[in-house]
PDB file of N, CA and C in Angstrom:
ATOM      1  N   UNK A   1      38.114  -7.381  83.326  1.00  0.00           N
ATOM      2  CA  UNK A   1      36.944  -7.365  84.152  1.00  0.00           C
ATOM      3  C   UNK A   1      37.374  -7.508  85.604  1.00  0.00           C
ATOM      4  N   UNK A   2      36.809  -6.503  87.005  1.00  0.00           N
ATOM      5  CA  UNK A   2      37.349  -6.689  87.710  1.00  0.00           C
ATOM      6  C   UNK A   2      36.077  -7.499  88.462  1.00  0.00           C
ATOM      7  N   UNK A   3      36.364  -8.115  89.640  1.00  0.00           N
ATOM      8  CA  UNK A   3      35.030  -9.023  91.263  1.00  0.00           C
ATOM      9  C   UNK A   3      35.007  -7.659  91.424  1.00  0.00           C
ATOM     10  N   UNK A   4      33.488  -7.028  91.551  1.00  0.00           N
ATOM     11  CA  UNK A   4      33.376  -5.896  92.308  1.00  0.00           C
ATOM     12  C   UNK A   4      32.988  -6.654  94.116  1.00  0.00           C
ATOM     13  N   UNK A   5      33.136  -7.939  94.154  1.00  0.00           N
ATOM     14  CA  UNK A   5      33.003  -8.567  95.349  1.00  0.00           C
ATOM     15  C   UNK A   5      34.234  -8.565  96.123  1.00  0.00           C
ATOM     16  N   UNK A   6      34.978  -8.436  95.268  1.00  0.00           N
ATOM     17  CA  UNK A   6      36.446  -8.562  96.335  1.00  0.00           C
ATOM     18  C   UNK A   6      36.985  -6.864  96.632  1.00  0.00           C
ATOM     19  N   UNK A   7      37.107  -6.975  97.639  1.00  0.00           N
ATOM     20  CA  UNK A   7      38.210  -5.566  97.929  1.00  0.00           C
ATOM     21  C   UNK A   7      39.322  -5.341  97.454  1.00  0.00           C
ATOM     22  N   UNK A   8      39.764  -6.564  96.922  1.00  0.00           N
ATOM     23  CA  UNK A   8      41.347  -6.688  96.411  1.00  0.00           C
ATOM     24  C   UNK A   8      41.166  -6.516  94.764  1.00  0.00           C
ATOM     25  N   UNK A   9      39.825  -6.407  93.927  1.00  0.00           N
ATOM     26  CA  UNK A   9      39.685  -6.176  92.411  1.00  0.00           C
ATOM     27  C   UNK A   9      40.461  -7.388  92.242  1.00  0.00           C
ATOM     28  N   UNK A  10      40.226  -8.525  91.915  1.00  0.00           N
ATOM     29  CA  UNK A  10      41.435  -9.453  91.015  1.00  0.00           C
ATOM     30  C   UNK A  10      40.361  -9.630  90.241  1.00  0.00           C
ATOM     31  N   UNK A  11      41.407  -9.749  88.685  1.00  0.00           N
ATOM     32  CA  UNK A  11      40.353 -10.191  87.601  1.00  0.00           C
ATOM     33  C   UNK A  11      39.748 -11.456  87.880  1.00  0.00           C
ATOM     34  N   UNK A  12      38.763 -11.508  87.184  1.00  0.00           N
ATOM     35  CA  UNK A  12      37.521 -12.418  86.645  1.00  0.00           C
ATOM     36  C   UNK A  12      38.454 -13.079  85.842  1.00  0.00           C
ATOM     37  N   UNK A  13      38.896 -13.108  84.823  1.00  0.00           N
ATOM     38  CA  UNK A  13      39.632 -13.824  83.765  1.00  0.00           C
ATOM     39  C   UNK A  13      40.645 -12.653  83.326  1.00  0.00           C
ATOM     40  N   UNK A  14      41.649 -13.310  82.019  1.00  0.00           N
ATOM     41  CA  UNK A  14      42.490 -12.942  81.930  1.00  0.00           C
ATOM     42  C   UNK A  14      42.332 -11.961  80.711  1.00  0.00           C
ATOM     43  N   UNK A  15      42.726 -11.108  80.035  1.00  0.00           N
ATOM     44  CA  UNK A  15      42.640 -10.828  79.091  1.00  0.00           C
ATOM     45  C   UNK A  15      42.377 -11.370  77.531  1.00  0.00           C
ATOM     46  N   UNK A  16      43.294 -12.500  78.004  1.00  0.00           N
ATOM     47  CA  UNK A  16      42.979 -13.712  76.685  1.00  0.00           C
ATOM     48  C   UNK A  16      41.774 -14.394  76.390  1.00  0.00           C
ATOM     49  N   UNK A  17      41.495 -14.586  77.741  1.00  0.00           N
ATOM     50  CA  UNK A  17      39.682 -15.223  77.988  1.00  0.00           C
ATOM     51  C   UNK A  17      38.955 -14.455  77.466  1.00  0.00           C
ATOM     52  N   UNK A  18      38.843 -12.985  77.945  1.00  0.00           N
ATOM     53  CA  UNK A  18      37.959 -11.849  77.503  1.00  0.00           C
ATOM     54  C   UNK A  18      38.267 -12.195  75.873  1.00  0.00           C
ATOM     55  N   UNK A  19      39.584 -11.665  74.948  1.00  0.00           N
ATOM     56  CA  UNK A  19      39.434 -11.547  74.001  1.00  0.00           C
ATOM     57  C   UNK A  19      38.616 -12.861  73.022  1.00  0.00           C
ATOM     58  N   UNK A  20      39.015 -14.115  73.481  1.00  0.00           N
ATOM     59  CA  UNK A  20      38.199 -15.289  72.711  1.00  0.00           C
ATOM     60  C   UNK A  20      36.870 -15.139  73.354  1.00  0.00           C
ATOM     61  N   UNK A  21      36.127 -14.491  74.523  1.00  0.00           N
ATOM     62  CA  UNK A  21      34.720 -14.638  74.048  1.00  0.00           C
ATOM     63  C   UNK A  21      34.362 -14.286  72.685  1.00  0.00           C
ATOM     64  N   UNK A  22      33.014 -14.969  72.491  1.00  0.00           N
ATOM     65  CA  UNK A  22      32.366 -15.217  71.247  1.00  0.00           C
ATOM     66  C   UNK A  22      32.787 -15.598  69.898  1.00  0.00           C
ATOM     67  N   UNK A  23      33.801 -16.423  70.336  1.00  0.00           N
ATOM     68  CA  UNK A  23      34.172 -17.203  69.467  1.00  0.00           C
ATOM     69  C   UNK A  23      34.786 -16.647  68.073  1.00  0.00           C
ATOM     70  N   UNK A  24      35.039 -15.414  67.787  1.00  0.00           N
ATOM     71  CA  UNK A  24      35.555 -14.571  66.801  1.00  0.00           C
ATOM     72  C   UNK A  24      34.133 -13.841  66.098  1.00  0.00           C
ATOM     73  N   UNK A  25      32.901 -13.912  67.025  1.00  0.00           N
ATOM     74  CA  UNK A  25      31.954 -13.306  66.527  1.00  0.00           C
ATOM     75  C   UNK A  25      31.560 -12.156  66.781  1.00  0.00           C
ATOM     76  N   UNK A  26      32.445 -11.608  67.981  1.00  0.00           N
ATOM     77  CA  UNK A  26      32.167 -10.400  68.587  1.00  0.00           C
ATOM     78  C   UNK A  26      32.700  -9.174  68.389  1.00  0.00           C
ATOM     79  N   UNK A  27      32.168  -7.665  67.641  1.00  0.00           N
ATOM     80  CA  UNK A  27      33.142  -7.245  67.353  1.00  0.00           C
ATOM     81  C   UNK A  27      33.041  -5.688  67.569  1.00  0.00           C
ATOM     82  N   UNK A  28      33.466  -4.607  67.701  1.00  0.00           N
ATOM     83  CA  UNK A  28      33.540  -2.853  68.255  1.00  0.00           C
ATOM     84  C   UNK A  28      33.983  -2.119  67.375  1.00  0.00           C
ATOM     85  N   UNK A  29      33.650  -0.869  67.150  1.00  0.00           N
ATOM     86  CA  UNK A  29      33.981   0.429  66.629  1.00  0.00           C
ATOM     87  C   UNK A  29      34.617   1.199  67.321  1.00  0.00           C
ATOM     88  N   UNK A  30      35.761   1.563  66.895  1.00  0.00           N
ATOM     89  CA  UNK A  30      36.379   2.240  67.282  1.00  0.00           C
ATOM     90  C   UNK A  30      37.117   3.618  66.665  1.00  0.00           C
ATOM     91  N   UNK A  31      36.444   5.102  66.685  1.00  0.00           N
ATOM     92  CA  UNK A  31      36.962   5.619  66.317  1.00  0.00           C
ATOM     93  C   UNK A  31      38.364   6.080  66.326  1.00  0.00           C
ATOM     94  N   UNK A  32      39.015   6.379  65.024  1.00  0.00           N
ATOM     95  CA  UNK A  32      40.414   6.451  64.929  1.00  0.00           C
ATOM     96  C   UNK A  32      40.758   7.879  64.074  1.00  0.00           C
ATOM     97  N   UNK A  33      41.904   8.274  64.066  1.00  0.00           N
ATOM     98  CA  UNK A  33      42.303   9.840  63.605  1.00  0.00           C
ATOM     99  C   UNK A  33      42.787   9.029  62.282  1.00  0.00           C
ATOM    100  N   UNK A  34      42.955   9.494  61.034  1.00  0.00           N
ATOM    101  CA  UNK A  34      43.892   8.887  59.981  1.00  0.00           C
ATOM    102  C   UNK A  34      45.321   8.836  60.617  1.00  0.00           C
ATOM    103  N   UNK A  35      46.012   9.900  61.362  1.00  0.00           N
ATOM    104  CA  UNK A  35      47.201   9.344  61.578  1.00  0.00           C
ATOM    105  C   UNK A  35      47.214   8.233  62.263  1.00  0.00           C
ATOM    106  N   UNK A  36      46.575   7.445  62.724  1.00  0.00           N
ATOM    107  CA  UNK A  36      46.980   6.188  63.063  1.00  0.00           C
ATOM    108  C   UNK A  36      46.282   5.155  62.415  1.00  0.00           C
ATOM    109  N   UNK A  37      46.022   5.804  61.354  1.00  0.00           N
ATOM    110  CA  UNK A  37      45.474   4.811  60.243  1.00  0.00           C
ATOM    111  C   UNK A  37      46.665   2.932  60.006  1.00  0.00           C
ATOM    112  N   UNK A  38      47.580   3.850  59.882  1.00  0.00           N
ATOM    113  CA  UNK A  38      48.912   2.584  59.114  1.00  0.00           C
ATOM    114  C   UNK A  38      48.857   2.087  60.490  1.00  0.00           C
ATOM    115  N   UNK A  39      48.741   2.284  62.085  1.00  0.00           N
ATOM    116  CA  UNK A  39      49.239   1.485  63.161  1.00  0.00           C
ATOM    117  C   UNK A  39      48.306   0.348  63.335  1.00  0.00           C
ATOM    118  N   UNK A  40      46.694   0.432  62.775  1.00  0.00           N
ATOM    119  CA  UNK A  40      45.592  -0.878  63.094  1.00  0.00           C
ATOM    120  C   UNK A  40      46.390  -1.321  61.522  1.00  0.00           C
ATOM    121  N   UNK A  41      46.342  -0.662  60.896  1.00  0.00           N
ATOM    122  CA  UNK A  41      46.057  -1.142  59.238  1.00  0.00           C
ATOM    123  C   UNK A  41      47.258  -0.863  58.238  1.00  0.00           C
ATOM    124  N   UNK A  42      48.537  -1.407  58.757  1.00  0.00           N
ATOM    125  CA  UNK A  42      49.701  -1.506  58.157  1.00  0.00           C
ATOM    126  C   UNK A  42      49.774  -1.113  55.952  1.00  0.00           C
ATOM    127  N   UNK A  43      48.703  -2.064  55.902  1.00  0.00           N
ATOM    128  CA  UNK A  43      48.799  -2.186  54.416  1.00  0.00           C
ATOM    129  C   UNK A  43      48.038  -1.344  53.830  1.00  0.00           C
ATOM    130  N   UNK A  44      47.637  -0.126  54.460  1.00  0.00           N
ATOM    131  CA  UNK A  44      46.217   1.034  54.022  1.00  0.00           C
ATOM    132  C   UNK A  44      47.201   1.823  53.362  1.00  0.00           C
ATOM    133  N   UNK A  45      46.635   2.738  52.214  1.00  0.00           N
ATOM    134  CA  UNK A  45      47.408   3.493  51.363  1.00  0.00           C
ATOM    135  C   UNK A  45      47.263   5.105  52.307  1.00  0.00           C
ATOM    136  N   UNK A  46      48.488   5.581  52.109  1.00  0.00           N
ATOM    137  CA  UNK A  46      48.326   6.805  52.579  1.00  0.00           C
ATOM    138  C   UNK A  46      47.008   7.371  52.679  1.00  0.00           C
ATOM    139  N   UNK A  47      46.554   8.363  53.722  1.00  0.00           N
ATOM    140  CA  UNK A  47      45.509   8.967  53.840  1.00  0.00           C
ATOM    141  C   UNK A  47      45.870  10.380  54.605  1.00  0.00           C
ATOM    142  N   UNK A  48      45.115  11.305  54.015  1.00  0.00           N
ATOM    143  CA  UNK A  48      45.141  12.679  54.483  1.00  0.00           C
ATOM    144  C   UNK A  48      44.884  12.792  55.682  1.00  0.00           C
ATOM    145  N   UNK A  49      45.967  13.590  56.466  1.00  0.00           N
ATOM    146  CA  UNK A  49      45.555  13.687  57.962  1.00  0.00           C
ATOM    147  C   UNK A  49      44.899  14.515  58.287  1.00  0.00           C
ATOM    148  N   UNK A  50      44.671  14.339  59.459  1.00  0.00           N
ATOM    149  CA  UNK A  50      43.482  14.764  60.225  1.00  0.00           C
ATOM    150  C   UNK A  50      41.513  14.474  60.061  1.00  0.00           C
ATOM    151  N   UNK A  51      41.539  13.388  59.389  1.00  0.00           N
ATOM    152  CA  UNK A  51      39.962  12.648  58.818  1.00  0.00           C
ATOM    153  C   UNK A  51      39.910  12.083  60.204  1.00  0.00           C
ATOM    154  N   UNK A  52      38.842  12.219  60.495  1.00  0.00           N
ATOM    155  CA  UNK A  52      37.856  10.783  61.329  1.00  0.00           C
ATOM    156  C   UNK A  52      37.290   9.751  60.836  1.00  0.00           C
ATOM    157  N   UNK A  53      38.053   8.371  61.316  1.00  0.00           N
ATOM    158  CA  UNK A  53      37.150   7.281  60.441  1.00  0.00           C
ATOM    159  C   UNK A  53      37.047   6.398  61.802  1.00  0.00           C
ATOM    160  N   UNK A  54      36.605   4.886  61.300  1.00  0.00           N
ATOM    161  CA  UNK A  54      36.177   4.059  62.560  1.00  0.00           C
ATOM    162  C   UNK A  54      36.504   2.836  61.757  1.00  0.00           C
ATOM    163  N   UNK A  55      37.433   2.034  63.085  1.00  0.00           N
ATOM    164  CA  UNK A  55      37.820   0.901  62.664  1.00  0.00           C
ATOM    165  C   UNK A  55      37.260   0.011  63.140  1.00  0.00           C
ATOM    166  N   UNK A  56      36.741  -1.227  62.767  1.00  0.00           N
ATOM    167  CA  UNK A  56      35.660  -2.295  62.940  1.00  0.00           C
ATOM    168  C   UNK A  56      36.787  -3.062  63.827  1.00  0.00           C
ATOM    169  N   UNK A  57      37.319  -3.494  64.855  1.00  0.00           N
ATOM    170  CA  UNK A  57      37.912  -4.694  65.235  1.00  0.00           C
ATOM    171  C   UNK A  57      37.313  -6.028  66.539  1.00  0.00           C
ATOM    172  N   UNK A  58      37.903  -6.500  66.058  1.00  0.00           N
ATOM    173  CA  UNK A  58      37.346  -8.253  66.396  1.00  0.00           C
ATOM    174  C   UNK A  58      37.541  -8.013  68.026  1.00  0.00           C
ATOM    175  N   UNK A  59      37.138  -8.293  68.787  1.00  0.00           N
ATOM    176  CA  UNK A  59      36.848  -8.611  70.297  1.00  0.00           C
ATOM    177  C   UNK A  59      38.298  -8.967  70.637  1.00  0.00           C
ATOM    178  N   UNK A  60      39.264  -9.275  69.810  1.00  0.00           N
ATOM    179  CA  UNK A  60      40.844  -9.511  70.221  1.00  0.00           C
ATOM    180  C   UNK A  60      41.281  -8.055  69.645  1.00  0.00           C
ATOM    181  N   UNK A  61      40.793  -7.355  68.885  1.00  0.00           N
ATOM    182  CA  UNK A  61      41.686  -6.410  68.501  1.00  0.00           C
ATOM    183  C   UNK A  61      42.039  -6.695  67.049  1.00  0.00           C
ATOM    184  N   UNK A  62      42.060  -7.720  66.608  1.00  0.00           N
ATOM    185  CA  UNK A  62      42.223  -7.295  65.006  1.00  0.00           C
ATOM    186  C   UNK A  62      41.170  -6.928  64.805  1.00  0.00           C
ATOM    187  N   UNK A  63      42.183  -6.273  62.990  1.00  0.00           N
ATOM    188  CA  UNK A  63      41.214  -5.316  62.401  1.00  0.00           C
ATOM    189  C   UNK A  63      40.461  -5.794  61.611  1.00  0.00           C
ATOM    190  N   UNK A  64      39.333  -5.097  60.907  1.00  0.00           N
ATOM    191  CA  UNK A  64      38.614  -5.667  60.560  1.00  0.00           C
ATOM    192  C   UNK A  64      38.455  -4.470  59.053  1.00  0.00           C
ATOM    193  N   UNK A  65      37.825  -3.892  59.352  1.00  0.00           N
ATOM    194  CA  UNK A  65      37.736  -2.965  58.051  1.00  0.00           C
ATOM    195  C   UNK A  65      38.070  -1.151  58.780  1.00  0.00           C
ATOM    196  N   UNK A  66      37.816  -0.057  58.297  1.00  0.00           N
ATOM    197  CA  UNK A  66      37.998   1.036  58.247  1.00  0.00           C
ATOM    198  C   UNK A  66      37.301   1.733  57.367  1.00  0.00           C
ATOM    199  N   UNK A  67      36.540   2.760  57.771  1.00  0.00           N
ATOM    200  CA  UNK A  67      35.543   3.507  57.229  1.00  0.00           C
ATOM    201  C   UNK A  67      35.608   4.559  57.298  1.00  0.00           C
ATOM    202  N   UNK A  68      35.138   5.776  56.575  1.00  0.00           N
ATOM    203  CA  UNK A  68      34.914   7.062  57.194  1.00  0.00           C
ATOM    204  C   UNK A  68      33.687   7.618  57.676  1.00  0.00           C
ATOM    205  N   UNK A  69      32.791   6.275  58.036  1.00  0.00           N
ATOM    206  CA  UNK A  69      31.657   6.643  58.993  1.00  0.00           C
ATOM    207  C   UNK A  69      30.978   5.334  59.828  1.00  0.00           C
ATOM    208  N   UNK A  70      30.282   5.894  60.835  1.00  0.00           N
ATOM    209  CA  UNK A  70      30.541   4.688  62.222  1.00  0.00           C
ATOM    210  C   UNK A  70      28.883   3.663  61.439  1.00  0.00           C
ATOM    211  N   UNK A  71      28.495   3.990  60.698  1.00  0.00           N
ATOM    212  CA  UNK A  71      27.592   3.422  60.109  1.00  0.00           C
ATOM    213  C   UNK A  71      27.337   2.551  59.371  1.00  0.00           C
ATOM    214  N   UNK A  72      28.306   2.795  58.479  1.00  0.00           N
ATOM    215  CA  UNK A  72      29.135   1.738  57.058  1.00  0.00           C
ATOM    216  C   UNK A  72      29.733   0.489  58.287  1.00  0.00           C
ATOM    217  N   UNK A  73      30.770   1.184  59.149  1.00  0.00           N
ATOM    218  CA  UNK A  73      31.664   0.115  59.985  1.00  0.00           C
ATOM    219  C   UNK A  73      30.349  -0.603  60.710  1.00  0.00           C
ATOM    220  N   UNK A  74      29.668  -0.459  60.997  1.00  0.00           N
ATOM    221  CA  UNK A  74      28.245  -1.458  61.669  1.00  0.00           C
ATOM    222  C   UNK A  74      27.082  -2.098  60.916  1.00  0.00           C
ATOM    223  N   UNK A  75      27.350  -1.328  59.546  1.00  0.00           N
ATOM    224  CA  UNK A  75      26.857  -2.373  58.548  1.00  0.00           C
ATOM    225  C   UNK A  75      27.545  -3.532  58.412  1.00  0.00           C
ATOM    226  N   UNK A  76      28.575  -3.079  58.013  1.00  0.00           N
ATOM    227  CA  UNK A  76      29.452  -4.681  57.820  1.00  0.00           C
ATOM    228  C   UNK A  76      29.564  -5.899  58.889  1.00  0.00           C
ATOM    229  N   UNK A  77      29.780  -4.902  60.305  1.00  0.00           N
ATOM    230  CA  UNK A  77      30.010  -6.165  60.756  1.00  0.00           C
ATOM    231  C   UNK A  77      28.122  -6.617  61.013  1.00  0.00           C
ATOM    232  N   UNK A  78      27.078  -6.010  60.852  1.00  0.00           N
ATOM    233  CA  UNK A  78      26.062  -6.711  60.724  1.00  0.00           C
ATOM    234  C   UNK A  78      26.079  -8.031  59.141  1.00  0.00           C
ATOM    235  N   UNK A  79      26.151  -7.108  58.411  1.00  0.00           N
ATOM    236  CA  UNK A  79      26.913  -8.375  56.883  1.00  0.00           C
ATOM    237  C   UNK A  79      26.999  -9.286  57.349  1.00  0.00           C
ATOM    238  N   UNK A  80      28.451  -9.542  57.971  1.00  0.00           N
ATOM    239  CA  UNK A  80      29.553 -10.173  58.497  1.00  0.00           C
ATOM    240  C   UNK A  80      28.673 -11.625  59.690  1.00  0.00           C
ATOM    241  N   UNK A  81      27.579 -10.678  60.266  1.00  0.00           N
ATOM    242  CA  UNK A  81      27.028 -11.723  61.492  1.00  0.00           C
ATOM    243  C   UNK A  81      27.564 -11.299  62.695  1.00  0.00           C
ATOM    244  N   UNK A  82      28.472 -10.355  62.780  1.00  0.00           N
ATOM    245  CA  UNK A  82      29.374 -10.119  63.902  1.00  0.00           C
ATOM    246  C   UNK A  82      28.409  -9.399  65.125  1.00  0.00           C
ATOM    247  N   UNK A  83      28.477  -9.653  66.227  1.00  0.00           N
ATOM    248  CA  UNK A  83      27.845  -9.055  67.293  1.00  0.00           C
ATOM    249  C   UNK A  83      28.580  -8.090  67.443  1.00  0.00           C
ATOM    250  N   UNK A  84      27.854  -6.873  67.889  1.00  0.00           N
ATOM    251  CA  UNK A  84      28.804  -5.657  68.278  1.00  0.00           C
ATOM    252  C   UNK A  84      28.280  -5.511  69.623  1.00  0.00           C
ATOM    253  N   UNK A  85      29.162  -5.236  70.324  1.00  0.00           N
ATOM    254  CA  UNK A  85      29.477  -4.832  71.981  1.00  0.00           C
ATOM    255  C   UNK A  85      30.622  -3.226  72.401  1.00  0.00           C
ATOM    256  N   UNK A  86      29.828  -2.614  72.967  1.00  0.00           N
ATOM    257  CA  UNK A  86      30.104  -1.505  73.217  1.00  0.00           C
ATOM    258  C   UNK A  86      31.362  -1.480  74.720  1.00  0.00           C
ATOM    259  N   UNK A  87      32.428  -0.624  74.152  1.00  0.00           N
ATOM    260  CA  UNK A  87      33.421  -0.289  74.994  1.00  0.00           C
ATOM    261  C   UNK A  87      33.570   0.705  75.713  1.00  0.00           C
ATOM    262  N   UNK A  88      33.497   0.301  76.803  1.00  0.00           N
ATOM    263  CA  UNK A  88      33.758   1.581  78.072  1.00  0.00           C
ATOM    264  C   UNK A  88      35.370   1.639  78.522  1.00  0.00           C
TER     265      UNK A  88
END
């Protein structure tokens, strides 16, 4: 996050701050190609390339689940209780 008050942009907080808001409740969709399926999700069984799916991850970046639609991934984290917040 940058001070749009300062001319000089210095962050607001640090990255680490950002990631612990909401306490591990906060969480984004992020669409992903299958080839980089194994890089969020190490332990995922092979998958055919070139699919579009969407990975649910936590406001730090872990993962959370993986879907092949952005709908399923926002069900859950509704399930879950998780707030979702949109990334620019």
């Amino acid at each position: 996050m940058l001070n749009a008050d300062n001319s000089e942009s210095r962050p607001l907080m640090t990255n680490e701050q950002l990631a612990s808001l909401g306490g591990g409740r906060v969480a984004y969709v992020k669409p992903i190609r299958s080839e980089d399926l194994s890089r969020l999700f190490p332990a995922a069984p092979a998958v055919q390339p070139g699919l579009q799916l969407f990975a649910l991850l936590g406001a730090d970046g872990t993962p959370i689940i993986v879907t092949d639609s952005r709908d399923a991934a926002v069900a859950n984290a509704m399930q879950n209780e998780l707030e979702m917040v949109s990334l620019h």
